[in-house]
Protein backbone atom coordinates (compact mmCIF):
# COMPACT_ATOMS: atom_id res chain seq x y z
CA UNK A 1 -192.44 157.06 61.25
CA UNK A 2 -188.96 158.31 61.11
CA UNK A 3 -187.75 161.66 62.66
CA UNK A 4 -185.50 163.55 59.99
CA UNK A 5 -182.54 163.16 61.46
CA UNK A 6 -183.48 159.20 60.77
CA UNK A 7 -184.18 159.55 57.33
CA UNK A 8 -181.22 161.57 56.44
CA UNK A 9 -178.89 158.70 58.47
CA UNK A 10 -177.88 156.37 55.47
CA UNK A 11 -176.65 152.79 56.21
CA UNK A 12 -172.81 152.00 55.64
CA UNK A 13 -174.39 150.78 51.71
CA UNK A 14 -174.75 154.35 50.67
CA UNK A 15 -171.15 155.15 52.00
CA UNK A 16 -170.35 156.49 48.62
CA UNK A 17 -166.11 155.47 48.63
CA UNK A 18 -165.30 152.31 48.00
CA UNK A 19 -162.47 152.42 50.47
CA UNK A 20 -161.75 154.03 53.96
CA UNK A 21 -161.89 158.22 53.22
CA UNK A 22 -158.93 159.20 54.83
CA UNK A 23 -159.08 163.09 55.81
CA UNK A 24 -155.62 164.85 56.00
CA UNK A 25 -154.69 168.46 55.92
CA UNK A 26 -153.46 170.78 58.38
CA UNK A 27 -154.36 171.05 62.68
CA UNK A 28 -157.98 173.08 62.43
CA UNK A 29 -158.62 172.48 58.96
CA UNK A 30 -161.77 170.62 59.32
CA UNK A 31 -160.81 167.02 59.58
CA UNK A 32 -162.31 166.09 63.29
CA UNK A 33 -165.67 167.51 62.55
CA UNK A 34 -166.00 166.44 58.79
CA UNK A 35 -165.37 162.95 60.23
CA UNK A 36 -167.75 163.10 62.70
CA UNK A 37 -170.47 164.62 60.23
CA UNK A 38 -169.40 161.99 57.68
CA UNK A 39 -169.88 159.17 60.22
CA UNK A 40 -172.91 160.35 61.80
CA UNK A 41 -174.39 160.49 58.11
CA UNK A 42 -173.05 157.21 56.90
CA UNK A 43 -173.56 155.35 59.92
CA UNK A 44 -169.35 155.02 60.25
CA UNK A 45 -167.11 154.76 62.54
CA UNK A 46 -164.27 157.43 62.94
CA UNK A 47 -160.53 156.98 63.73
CA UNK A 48 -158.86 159.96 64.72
CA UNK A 49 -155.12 159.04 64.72
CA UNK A 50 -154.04 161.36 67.55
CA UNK A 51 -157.03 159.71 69.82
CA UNK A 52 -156.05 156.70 68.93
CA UNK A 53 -152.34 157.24 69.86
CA UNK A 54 -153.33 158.62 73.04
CA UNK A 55 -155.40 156.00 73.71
CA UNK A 56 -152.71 153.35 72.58
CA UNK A 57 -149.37 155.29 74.83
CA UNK A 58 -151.91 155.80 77.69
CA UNK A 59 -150.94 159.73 77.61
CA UNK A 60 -151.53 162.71 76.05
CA UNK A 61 -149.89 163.72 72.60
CA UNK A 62 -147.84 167.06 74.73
CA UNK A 63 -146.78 164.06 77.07
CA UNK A 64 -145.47 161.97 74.32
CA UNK A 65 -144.11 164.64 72.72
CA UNK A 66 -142.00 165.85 76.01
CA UNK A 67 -141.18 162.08 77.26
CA UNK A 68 -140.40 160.57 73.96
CA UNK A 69 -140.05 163.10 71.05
CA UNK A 70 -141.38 163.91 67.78
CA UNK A 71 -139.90 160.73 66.08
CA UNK A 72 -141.16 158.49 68.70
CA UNK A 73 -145.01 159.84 67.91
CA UNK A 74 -144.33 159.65 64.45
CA UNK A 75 -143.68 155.80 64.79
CA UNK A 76 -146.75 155.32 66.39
CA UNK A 77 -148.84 157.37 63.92
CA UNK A 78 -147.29 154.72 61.04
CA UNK A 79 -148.39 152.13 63.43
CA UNK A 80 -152.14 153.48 63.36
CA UNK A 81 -152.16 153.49 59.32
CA UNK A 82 -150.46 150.28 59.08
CA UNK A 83 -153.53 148.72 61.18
CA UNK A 84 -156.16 150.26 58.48
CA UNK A 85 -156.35 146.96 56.53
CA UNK A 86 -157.68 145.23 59.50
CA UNK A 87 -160.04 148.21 60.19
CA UNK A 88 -162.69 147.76 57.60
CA UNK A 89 -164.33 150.82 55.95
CA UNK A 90 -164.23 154.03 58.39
CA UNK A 91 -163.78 157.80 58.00
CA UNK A 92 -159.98 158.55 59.38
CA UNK A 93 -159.09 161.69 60.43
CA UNK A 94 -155.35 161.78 60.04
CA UNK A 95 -153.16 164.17 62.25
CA UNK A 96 -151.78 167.34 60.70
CA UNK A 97 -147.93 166.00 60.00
CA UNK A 98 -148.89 162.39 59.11
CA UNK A 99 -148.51 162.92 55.61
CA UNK A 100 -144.68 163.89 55.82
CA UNK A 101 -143.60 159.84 56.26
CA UNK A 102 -143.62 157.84 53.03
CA UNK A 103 -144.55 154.68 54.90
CA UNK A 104 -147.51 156.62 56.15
CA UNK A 105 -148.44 158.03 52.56
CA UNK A 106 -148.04 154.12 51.49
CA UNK A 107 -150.33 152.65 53.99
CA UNK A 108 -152.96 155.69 52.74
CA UNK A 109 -152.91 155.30 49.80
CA UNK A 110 -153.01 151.18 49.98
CA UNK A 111 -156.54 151.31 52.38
CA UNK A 112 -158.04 154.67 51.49
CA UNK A 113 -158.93 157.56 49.53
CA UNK A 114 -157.87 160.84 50.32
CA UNK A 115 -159.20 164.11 50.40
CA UNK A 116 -157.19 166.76 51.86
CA UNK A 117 -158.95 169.85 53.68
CA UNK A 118 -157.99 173.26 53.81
CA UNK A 119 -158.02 176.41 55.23
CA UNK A 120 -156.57 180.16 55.17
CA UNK A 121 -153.71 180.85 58.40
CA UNK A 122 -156.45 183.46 59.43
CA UNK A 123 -159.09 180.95 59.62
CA UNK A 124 -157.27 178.12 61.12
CA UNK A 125 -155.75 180.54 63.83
CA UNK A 126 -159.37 181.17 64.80
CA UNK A 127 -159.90 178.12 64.87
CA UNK A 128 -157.08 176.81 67.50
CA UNK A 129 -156.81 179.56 68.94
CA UNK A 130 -158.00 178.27 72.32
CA UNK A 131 -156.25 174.34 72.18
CA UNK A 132 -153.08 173.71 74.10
CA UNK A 133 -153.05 170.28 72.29
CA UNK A 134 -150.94 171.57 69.87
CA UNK A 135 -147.69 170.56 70.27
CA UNK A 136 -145.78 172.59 67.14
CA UNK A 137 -147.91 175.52 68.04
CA UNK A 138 -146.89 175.84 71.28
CA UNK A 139 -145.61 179.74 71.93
CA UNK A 140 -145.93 180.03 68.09
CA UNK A 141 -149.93 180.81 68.35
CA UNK A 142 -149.67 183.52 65.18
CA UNK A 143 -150.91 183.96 62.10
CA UNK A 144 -147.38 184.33 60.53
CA UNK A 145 -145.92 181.21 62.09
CA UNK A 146 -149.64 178.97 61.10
CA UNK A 147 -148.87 180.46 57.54
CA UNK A 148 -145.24 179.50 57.03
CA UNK A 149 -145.78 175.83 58.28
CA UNK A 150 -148.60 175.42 56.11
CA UNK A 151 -146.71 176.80 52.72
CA UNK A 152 -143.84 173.93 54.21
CA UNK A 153 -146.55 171.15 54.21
CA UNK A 154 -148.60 172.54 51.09
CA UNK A 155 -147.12 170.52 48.29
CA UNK A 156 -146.79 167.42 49.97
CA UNK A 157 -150.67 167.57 50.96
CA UNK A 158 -151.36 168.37 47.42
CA UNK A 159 -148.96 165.60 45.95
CA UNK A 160 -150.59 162.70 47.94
CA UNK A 161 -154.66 163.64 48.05
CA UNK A 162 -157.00 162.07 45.64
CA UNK A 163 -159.18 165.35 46.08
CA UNK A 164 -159.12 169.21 47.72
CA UNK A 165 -161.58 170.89 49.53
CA UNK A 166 -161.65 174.48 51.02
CA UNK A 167 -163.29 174.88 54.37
CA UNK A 168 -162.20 178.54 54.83
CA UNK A 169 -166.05 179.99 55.39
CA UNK A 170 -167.90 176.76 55.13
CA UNK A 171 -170.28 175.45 57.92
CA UNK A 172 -169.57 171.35 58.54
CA UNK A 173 -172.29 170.20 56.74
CA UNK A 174 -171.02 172.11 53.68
CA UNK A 175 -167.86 170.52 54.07
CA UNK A 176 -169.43 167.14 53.94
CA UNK A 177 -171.27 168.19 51.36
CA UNK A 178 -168.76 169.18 49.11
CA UNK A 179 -166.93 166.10 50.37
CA UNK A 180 -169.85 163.54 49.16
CA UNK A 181 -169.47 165.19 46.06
CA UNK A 182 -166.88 165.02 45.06
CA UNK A 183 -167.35 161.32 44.00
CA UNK A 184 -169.96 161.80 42.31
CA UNK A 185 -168.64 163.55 39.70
């Protein structure tokens, strides 16, 4: 007999996009643990393209950031989206800035569907509050600061996802919810 958390695991058939979901929006929106929640449900694996970066330069993204520079990261982040096409369907959890390089957007667009999270500054403050893994945060942890970059990014998340969802309040399963949803409508 099945436990529940067995029966509410559904095989990689009742994934319910018929391309890789790619999750974008901004650092401590949401994306790492709707991933997760979406994989663990679907049976999926996840690429988080910051991990896979890391795992790729062989150090961490303040290290690349501080030995190579911004521009240098961003390369490899296109890198990680060109290599979708060979990855199959999987849940993608894209870093907070990918979405500012064309070439990126292309590659997204070209493997995926994309549903961009978000959150209010307050919430994702709370959220990283505690993570020294963010490089653009760095001595900027405030409210004000997570609010201005946002409004900078805001239209170009908006422009290039297929749908939005608000996490601001939401527990993860929620999210994924919402996020299942969304298709099926």
């Amino acid at each position: 007999m099945n436990t529940p958390q067995e029966s509410s695991k559904r095989s990689q058939g009742d994934f319910p996009f018929s391309k890789t979901l790619i999750l974008i929006g901004f650092m401590g929106a949401g994306k790492t643990s709707a991933a997760s929640c979406l994989a663990e449900r679907f049976a999926l694996q996840v690429i988080e393209t910051d991990q896979e970066i890391v795992l790729r330069e062989g150090m961490s993204i303040p290290e690349i950031f501080s030995t190579h520079g911004e521009t240098y990261f961003r390369d490899r982040e296109t890198e990680v989206f060109r290599d979708l096409k060979e990855s199959g369907p999987v849940i993608v959890s894209a870093g907070g800035g990918a979405v500012l390089r064309d070439e990126n957007v292309k590659y997204m667009k070209a493997n995926g569907v994309i549903v961009l999270l978000t959150a209010s500054p307050a919430a994702i403050l709370e959220r990283v509050r505690d993570n020294r893994d963010r490089p653009l945060l760095n001595g900027k942890m405030n409210e004000e600061y997570i609010s201005a970059l946002m409004e900078k990014r805001r239209a170009r998340y908006e422009e290039v996802a297929d749908h939005i969802i608000d996490t601001t309040g939401k527990t993860i399963p929620e999210v994924c919810d919402l996020i299942i949803s969304a298709f099926h409508t």
